[in-house]
N, C-alpha and C. Protein backbone atom coordinates (compact mmCIF):
# COMPACT_ATOMS: atom_id res chain seq x y z
N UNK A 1 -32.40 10.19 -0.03
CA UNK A 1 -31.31 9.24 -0.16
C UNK A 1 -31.74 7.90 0.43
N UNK A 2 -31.27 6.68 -0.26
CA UNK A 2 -31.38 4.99 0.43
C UNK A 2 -30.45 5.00 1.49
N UNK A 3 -30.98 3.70 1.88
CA UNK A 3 -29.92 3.23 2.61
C UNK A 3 -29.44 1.90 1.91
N UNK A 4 -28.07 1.79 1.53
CA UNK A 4 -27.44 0.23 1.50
C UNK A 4 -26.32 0.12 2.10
N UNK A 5 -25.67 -1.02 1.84
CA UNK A 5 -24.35 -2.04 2.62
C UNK A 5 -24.03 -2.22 1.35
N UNK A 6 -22.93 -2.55 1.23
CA UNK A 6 -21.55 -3.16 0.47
C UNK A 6 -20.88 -4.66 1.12
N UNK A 7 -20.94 -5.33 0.70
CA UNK A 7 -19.28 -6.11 1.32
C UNK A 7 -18.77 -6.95 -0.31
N UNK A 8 -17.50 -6.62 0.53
CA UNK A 8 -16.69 -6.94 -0.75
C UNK A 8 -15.28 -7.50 0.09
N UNK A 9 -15.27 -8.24 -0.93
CA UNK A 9 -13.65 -9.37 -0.47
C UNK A 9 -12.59 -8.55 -1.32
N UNK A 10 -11.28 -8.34 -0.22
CA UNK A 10 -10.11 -8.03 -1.26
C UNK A 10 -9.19 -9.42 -1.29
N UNK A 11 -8.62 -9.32 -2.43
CA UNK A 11 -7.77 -10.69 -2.02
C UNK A 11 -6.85 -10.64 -1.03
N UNK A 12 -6.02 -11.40 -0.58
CA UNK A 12 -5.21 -11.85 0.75
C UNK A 12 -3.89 -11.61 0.68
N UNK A 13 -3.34 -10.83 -0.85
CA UNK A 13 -1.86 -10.99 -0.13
C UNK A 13 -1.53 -9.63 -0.35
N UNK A 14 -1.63 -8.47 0.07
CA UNK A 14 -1.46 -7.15 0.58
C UNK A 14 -1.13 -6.85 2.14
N UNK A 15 -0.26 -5.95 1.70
CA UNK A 15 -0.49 -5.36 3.27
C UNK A 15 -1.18 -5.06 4.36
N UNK A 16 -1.23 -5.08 5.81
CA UNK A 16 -2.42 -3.86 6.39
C UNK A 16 -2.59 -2.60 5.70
N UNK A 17 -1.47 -2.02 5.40
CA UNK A 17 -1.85 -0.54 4.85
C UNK A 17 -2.40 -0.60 3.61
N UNK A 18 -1.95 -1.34 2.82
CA UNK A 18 -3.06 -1.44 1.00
C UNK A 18 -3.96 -1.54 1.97
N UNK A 19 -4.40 -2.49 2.33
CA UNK A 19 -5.96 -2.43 2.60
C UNK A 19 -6.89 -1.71 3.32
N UNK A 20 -5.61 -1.21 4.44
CA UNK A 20 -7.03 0.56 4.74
C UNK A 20 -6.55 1.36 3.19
N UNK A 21 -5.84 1.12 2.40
CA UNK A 21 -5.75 2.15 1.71
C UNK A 21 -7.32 2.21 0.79
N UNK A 22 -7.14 0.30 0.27
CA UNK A 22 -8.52 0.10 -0.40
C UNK A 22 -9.70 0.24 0.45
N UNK A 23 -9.99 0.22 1.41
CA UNK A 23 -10.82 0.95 2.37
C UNK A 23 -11.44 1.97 1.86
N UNK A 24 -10.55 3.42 2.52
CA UNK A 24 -10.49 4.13 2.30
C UNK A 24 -10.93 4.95 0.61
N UNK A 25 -10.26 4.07 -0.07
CA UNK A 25 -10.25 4.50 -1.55
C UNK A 25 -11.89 4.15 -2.02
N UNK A 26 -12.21 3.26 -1.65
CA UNK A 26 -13.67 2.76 -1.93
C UNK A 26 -14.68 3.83 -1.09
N UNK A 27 -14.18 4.12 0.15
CA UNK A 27 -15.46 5.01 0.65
C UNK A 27 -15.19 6.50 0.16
N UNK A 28 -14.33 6.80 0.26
CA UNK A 28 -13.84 8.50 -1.23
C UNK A 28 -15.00 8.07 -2.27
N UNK A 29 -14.78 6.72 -2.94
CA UNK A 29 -15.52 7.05 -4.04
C UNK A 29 -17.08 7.38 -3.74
N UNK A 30 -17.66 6.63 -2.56
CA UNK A 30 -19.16 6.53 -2.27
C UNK A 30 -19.07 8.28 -1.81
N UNK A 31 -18.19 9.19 -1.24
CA UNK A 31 -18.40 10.58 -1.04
C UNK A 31 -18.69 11.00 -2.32
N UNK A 32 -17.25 11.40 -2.92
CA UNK A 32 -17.12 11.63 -4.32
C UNK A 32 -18.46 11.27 -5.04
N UNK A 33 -19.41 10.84 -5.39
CA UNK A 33 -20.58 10.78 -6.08
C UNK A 33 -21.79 11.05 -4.91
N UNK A 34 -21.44 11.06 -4.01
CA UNK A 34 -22.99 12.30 -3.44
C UNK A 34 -23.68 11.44 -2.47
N UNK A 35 -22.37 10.44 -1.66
CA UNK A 35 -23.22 9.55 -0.87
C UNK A 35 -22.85 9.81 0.95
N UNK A 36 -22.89 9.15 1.45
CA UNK A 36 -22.76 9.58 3.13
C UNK A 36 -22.44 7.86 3.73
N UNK A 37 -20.72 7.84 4.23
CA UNK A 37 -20.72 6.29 4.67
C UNK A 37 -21.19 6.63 5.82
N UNK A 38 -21.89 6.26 6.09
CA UNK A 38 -22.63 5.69 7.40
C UNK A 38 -22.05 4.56 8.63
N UNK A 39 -21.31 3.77 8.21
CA UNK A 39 -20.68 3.23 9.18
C UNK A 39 -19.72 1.78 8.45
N UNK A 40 -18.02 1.75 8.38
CA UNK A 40 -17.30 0.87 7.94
C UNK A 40 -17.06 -0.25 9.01
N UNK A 41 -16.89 -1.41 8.39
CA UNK A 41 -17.01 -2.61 9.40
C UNK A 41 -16.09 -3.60 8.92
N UNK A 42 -14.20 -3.71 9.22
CA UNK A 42 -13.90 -4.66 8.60
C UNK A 42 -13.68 -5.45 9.21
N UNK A 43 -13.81 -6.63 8.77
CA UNK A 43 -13.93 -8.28 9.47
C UNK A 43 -12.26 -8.64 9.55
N UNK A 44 -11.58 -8.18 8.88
CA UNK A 44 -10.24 -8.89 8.22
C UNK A 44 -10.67 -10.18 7.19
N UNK A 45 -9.01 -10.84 7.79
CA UNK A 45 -8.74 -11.88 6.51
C UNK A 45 -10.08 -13.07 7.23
N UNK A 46 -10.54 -13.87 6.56
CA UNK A 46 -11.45 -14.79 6.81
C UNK A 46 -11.38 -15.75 6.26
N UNK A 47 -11.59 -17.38 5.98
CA UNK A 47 -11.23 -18.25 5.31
C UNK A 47 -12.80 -18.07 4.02
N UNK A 48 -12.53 -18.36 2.93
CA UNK A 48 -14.26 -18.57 1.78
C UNK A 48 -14.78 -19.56 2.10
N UNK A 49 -15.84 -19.84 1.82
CA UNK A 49 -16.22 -20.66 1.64
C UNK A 49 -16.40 -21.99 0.94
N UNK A 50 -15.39 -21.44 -0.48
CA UNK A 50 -15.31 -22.06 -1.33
C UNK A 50 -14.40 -21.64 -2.04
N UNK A 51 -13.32 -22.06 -2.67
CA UNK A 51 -11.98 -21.42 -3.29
C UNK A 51 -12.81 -20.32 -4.51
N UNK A 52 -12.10 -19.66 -4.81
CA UNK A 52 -11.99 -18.78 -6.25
C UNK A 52 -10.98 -18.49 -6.67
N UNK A 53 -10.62 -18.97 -7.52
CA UNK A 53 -9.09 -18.79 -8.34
C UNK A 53 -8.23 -19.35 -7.79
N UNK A 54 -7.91 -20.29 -6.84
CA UNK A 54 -7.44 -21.44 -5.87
C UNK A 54 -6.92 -20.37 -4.72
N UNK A 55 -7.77 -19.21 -4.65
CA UNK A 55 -7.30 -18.64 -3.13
C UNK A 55 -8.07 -19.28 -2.04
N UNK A 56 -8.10 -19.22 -0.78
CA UNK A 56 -8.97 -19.87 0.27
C UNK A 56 -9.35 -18.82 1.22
N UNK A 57 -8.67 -17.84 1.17
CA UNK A 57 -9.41 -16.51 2.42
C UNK A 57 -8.90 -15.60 1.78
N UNK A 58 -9.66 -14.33 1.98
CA UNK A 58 -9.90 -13.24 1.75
C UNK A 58 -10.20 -12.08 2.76
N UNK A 59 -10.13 -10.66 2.54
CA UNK A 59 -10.13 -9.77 3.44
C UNK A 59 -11.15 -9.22 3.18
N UNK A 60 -12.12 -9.26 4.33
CA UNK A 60 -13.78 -8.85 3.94
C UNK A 60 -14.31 -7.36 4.65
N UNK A 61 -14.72 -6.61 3.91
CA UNK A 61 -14.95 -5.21 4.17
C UNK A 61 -16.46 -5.23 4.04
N UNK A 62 -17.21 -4.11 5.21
CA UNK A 62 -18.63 -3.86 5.63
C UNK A 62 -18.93 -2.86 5.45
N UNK A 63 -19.70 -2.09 4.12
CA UNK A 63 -19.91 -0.71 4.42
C UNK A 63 -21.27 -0.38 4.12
N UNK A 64 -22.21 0.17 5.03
CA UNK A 64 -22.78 0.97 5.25
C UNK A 64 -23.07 1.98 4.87
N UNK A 65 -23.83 2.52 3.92
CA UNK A 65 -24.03 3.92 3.62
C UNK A 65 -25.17 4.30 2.69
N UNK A 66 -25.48 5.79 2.66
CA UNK A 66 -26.24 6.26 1.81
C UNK A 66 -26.28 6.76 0.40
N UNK A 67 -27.37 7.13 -0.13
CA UNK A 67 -26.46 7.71 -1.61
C UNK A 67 -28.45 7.31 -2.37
N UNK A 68 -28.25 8.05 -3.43
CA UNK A 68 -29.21 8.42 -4.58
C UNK A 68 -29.16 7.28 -5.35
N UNK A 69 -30.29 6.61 -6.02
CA UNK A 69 -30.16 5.08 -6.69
C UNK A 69 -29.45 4.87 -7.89
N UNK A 70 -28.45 6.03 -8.60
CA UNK A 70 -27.56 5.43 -9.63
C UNK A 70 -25.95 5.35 -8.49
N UNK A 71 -25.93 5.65 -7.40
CA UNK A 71 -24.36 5.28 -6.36
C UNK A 71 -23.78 3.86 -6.93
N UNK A 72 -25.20 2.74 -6.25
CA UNK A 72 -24.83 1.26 -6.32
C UNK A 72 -23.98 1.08 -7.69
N UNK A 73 -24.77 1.57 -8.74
CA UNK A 73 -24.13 0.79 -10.27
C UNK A 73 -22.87 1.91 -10.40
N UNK A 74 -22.50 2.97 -9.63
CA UNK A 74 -21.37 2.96 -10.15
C UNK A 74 -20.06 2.91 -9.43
N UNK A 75 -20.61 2.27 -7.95
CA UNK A 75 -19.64 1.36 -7.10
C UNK A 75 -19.41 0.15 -7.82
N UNK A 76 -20.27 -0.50 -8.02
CA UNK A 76 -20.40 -1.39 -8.60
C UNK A 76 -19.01 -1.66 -10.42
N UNK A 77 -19.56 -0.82 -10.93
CA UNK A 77 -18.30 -0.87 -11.60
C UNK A 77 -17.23 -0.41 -11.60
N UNK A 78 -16.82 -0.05 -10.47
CA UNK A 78 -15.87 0.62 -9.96
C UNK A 78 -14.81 -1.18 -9.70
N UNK A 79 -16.01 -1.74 -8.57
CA UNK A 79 -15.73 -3.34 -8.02
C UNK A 79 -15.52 -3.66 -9.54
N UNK A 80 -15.79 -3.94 -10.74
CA UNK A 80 -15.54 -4.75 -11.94
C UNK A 80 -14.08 -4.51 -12.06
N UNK A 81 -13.60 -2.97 -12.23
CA UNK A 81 -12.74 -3.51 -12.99
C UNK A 81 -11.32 -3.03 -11.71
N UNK A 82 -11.42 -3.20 -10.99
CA UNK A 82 -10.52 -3.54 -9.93
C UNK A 82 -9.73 -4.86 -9.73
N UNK A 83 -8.53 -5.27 -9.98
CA UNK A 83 -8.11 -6.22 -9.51
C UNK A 83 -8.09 -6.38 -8.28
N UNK A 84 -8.18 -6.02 -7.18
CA UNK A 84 -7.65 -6.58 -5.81
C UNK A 84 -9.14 -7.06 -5.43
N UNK A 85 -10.22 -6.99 -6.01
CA UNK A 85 -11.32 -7.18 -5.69
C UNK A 85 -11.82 -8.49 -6.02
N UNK A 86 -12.25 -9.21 -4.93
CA UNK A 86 -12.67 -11.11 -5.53
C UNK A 86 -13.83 -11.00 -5.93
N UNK A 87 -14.74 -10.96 -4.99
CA UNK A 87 -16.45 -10.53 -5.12
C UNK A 87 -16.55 -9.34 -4.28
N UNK A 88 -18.02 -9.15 -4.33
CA UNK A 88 -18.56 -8.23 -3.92
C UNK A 88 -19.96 -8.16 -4.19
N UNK A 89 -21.09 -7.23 -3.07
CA UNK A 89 -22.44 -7.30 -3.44
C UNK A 89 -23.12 -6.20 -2.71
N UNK A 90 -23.55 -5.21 -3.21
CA UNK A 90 -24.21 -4.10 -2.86
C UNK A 90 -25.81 -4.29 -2.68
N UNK A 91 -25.99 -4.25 -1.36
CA UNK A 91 -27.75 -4.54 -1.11
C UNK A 91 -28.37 -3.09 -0.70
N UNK A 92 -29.81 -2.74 -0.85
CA UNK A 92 -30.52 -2.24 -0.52
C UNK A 92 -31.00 -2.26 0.22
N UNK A 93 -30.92 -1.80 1.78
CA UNK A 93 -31.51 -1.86 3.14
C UNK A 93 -33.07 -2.01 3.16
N UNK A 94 -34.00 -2.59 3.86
CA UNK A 94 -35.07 -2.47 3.75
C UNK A 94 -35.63 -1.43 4.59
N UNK A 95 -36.62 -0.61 4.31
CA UNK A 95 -37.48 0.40 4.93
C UNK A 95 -37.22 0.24 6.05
């Protein structure tokens, strides 16, 4: 198994609880396909850097974990077709 990170922005106008819910719901899925979170890290709401869709902050989530090299692409489209999701970017830990 790799090691990668996740972070991904949810947008800003949800609850605390949606958002451990989306938490939560996102690291089920990294189990659910054969992976191991390794360690969640959320920042909260944060201001962007740069608007997207004229929002200005977002709720930024850190995750950590393992998994076999088709996990990423299908977190990954998991993040596509999600609305509550702004961006997002799944990296590959280095050795």
């Amino acid at each position: 198994m790799r090691d990668y990170e996740v972070m991904y922005i949810i947008k800003p106008n949800f609850e605390e609880e949606e958002y451990a819910a989306f938490v939560e719901k996102f690291n089920a899925l990294i189990q659910s396909n054969g992976g191991e979170v390794v360690k969640t890290d959320v920042w909260g709401k944060r201001r962007l850097a740069y608007e997207i869709d004229k929002i200005r902050e977002g709720y930024y989530v850190l995750v950590e974990f393992k998994g076999e090299f088709d996990l990423p692409a299908e977190l990954e489209r998991n993040f596509k077709i999600s609305d509550e999701i702004m961006r997002y970017l799944v990296t590959k830990k280095p050795e």
